[in-house]
N, C-alpha and C. Protein backbone atom coordinates (compact mmCIF):
# COMPACT_ATOMS: atom_id res chain seq x y z
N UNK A 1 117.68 38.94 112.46
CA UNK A 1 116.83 37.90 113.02
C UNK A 1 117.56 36.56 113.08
N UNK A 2 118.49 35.68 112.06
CA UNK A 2 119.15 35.15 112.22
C UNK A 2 119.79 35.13 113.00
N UNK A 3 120.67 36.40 113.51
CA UNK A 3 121.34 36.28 114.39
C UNK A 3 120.67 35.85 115.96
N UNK A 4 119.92 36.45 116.14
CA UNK A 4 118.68 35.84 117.19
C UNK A 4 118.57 34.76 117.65
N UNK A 5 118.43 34.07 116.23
CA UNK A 5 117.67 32.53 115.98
C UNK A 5 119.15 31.95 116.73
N UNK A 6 120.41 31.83 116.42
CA UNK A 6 121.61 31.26 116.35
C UNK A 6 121.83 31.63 118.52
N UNK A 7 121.70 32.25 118.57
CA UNK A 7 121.81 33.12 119.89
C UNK A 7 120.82 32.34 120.66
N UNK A 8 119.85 32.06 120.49
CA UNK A 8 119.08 31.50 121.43
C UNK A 8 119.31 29.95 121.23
N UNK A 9 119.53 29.41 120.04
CA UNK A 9 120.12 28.08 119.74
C UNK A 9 121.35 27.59 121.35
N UNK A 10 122.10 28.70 120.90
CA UNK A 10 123.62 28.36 121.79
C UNK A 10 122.93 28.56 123.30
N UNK A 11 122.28 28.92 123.51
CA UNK A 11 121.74 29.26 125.10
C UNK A 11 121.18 28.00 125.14
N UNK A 12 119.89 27.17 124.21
CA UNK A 12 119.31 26.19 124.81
C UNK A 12 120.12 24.83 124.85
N UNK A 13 121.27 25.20 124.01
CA UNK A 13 121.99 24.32 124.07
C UNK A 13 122.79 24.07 125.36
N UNK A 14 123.14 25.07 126.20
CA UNK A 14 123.95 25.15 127.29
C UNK A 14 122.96 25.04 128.37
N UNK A 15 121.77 25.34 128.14
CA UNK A 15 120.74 25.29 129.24
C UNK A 15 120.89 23.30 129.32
N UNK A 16 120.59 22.74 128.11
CA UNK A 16 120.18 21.18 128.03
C UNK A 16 121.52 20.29 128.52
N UNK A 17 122.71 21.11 128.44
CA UNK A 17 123.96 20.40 128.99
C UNK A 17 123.77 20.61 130.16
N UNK A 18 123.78 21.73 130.61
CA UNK A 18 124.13 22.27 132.18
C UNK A 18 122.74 21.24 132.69
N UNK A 19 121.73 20.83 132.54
CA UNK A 19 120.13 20.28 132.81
C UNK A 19 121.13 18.28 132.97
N UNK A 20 122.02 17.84 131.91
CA UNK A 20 122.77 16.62 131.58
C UNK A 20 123.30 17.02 132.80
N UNK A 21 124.04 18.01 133.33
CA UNK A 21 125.31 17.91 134.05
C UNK A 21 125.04 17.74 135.69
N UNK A 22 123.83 18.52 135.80
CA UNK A 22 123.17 18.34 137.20
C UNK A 22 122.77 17.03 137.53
N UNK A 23 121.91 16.20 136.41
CA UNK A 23 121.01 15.34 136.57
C UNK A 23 122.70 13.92 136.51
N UNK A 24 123.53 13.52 135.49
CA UNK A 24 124.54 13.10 135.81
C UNK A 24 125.38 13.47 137.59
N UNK A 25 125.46 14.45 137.70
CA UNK A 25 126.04 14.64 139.43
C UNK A 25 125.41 14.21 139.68
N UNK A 26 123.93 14.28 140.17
CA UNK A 26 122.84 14.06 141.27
C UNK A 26 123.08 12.40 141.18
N UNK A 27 123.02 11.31 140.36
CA UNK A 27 122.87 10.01 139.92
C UNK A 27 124.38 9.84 140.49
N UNK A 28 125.36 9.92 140.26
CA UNK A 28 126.48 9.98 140.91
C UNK A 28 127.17 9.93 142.41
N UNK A 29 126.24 11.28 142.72
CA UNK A 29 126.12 11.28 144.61
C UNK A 29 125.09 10.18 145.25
N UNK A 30 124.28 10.17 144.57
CA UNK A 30 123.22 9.07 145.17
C UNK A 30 124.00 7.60 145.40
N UNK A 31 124.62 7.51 144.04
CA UNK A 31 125.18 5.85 143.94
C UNK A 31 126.43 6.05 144.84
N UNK A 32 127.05 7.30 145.20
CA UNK A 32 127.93 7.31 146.33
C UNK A 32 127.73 7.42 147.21
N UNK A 33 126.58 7.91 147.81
CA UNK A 33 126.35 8.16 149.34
C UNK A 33 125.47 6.41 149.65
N UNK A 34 124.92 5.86 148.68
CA UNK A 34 124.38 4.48 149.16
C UNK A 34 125.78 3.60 149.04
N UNK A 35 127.04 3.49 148.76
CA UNK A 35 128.03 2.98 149.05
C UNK A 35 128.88 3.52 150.27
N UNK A 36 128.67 4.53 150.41
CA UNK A 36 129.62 5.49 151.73
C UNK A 36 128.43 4.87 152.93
N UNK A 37 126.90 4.50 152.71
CA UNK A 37 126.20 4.41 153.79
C UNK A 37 126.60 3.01 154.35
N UNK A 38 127.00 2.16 153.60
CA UNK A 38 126.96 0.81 153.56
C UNK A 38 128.47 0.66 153.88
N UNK A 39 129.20 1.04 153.36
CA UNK A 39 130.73 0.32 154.02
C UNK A 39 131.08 1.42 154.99
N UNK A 40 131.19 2.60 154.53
CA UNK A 40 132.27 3.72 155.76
C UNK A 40 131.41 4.25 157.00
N UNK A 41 130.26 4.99 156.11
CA UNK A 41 129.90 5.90 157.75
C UNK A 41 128.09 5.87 157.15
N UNK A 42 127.55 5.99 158.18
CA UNK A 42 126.17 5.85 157.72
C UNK A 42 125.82 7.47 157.64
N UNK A 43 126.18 8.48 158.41
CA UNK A 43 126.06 9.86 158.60
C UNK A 43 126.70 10.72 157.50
N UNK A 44 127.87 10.24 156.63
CA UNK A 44 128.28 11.05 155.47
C UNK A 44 127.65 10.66 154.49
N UNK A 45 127.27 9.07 154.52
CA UNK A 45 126.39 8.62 152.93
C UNK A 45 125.46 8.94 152.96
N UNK A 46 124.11 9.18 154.31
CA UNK A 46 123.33 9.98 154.01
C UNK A 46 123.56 11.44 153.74
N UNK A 47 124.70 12.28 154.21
CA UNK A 47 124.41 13.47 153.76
C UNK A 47 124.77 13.62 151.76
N UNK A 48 125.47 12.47 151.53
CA UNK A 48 126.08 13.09 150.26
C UNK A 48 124.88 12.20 149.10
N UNK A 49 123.98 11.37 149.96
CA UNK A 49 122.63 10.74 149.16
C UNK A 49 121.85 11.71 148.96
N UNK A 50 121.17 12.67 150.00
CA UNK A 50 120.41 14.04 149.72
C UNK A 50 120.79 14.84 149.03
N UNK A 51 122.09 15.34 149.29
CA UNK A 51 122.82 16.31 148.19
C UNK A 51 122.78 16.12 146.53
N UNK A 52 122.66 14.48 146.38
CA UNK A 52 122.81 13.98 145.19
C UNK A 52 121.27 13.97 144.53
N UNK A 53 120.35 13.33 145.74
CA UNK A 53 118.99 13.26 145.58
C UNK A 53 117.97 15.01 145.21
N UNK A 54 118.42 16.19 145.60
CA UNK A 54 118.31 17.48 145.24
C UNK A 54 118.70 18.00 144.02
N UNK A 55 119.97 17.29 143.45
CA UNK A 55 120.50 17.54 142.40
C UNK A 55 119.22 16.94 141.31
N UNK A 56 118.36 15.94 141.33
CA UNK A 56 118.43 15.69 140.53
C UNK A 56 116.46 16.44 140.47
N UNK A 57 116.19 16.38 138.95
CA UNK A 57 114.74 17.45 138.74
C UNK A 57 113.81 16.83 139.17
N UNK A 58 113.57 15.82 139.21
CA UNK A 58 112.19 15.20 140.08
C UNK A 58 111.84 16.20 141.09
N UNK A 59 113.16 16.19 142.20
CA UNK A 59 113.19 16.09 143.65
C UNK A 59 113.38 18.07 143.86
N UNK A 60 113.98 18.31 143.00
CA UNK A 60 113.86 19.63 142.76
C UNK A 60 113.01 20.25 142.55
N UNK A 61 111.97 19.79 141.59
CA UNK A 61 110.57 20.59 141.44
C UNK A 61 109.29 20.02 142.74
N UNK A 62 109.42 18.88 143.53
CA UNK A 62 108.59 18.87 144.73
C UNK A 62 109.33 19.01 145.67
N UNK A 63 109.97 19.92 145.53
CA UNK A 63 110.77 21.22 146.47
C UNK A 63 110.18 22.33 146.71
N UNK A 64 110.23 22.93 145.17
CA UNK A 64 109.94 23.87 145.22
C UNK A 64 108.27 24.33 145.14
N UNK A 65 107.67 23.44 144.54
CA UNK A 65 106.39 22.96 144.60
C UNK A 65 105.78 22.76 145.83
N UNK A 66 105.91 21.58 146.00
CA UNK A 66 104.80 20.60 147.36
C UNK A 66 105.68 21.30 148.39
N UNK A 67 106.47 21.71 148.62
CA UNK A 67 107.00 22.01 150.15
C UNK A 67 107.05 23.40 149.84
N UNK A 68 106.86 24.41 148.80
CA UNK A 68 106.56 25.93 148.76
C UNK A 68 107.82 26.59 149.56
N UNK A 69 109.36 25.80 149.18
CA UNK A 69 110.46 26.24 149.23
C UNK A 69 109.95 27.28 148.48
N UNK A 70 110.73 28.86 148.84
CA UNK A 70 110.88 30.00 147.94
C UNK A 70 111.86 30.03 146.95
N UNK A 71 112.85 28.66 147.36
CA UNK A 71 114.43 29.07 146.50
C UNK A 71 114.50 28.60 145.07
N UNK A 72 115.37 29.75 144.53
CA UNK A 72 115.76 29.25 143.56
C UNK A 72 116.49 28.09 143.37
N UNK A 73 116.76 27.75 141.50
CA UNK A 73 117.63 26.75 141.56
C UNK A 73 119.46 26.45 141.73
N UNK A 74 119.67 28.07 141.66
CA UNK A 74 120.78 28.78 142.26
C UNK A 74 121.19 27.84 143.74
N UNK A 75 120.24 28.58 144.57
CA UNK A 75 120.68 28.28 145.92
C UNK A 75 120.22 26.64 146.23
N UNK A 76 118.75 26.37 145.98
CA UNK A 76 119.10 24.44 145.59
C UNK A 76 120.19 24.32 145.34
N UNK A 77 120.55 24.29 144.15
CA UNK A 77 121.97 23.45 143.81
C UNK A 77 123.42 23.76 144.40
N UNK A 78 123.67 25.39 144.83
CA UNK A 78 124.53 25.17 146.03
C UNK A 78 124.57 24.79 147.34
N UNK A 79 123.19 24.35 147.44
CA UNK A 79 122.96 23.69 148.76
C UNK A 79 123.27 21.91 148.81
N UNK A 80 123.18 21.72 147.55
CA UNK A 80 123.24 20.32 146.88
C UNK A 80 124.36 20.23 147.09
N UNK A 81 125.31 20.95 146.11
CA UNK A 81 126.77 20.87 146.25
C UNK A 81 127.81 20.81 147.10
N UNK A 82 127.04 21.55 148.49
CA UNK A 82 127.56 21.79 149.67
C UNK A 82 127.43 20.41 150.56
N UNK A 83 126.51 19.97 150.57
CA UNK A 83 126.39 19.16 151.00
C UNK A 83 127.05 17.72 150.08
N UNK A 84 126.51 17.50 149.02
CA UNK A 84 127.97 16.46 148.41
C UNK A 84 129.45 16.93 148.54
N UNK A 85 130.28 17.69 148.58
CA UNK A 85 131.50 18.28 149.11
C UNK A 85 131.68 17.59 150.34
N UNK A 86 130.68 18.39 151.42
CA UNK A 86 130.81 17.94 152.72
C UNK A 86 131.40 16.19 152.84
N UNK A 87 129.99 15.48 152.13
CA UNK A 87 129.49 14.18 152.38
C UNK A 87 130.91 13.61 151.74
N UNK A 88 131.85 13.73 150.86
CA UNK A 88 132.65 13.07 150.02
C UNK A 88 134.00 13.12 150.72
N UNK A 89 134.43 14.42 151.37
CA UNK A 89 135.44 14.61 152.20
C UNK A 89 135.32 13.90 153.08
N UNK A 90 134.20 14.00 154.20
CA UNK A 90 134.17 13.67 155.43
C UNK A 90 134.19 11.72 155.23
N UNK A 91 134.09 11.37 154.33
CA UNK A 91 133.78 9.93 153.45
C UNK A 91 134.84 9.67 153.46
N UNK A 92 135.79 10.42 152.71
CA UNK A 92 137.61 9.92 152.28
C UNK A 92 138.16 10.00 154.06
N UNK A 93 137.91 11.07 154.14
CA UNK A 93 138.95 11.23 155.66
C UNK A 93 138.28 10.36 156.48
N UNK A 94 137.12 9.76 156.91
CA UNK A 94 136.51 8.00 157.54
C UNK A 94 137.53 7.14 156.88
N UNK A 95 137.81 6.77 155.89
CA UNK A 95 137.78 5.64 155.08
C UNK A 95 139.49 5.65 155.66
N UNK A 96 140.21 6.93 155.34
CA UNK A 96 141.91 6.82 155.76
C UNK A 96 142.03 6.52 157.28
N UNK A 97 141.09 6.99 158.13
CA UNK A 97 141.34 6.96 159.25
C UNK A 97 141.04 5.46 159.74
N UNK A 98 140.08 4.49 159.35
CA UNK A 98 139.60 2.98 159.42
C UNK A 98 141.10 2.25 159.24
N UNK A 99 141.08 2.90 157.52
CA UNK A 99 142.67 2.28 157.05
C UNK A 99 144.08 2.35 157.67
N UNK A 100 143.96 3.55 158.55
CA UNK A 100 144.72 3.68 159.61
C UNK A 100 145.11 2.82 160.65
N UNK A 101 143.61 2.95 160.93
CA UNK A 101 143.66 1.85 162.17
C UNK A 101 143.74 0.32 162.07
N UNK A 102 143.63 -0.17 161.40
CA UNK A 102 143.69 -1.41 160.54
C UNK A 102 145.10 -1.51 160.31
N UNK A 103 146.22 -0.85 160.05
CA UNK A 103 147.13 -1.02 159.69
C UNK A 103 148.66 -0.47 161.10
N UNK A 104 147.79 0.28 161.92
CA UNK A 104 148.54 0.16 163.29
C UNK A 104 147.92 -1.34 163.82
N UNK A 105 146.73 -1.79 164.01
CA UNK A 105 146.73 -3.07 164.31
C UNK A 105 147.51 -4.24 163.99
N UNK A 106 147.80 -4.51 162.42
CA UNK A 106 148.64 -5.28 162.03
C UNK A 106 150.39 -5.28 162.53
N UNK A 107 150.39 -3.62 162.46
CA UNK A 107 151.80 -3.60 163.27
C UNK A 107 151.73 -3.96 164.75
N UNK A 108 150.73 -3.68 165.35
CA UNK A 108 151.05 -4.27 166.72
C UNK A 108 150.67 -5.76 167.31
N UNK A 109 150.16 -6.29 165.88
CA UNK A 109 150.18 -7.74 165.92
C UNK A 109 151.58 -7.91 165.66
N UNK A 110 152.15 -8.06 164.50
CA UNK A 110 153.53 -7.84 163.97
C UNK A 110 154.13 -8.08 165.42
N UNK A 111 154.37 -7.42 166.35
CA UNK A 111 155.36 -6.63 167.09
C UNK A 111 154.96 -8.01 168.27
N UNK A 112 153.88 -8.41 168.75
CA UNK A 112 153.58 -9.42 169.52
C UNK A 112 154.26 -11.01 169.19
C-alpha cells in the first residue's frame, strides 16, 4: 500500500508541473504574440496570442465546455503548440526580412 501511496504521489506531482508548464507557455505566447502584434506583423501575433491564449486553463475548459468542443487536452494543446510554432517562426522570419530591408536601404543611401 505504501508503495501505492508513493506512486500516485510522483504522478500528482508531474500532473501539477506539467499543469505549471502549460499555464507558464500559454502566459508567454500571449505576452509574445501582443508584442509580435504591435511591432512586426499583426497576422503572426494574433496567431501565436490564441495559441498562447488555449494554452492556458481558463480558456481551455470554456472550450471544452461552453463551445462542446469534443477534444481532448491532447489535441487542444497540440493545436496550441502548432499554432505558437507557426506564430514564432513566421514572427522571426518578418522581423529578418524588415531588417533586411532596412539595411539594403541604408546601403543604397550609402551608395547615393
Amino acid at each position: 500500500m505504501d508503495q501505492d501511496n508513493r506512486i500516485l504521489f510522483l504522478f500528482q506531482v508531474l500532473l501539477l508541473l506539467g499543469l505549471a508548464a502549460s499555464v507558464l507557455v500559454g502566459i508567454i505566447s500571449v505576452l509574445h504574440g501582443i508584442v509580435t502584434f504591435a511591432t512586426v506583423h499583426k497576422g503572426f501575433g494574433l496567431i501565436t496570442f490564441i495559441g498562447g491564449l488555449i494554452l492556458l486553463p481558463i480558456v481551455k475548459n470554456a472550450l471544452r465546455t461552453e463551445l462542446k468542443l469534443g477534444m481532448t487536452d491532447l489535441y487542444l494543446n497540440l493545436g496550441a503548440i502548432l499554432l505558437i510554432i507557426f506564430g514564432l517562426v513566421s514572427s522571426v522570419e518578418e522581423k529578418a526580412n524588415q531588417q533586411s530591408k532596412q539595411l539594403e536601404n541604408i546601403a543604397a543611401a550609402r551608395e547615393l
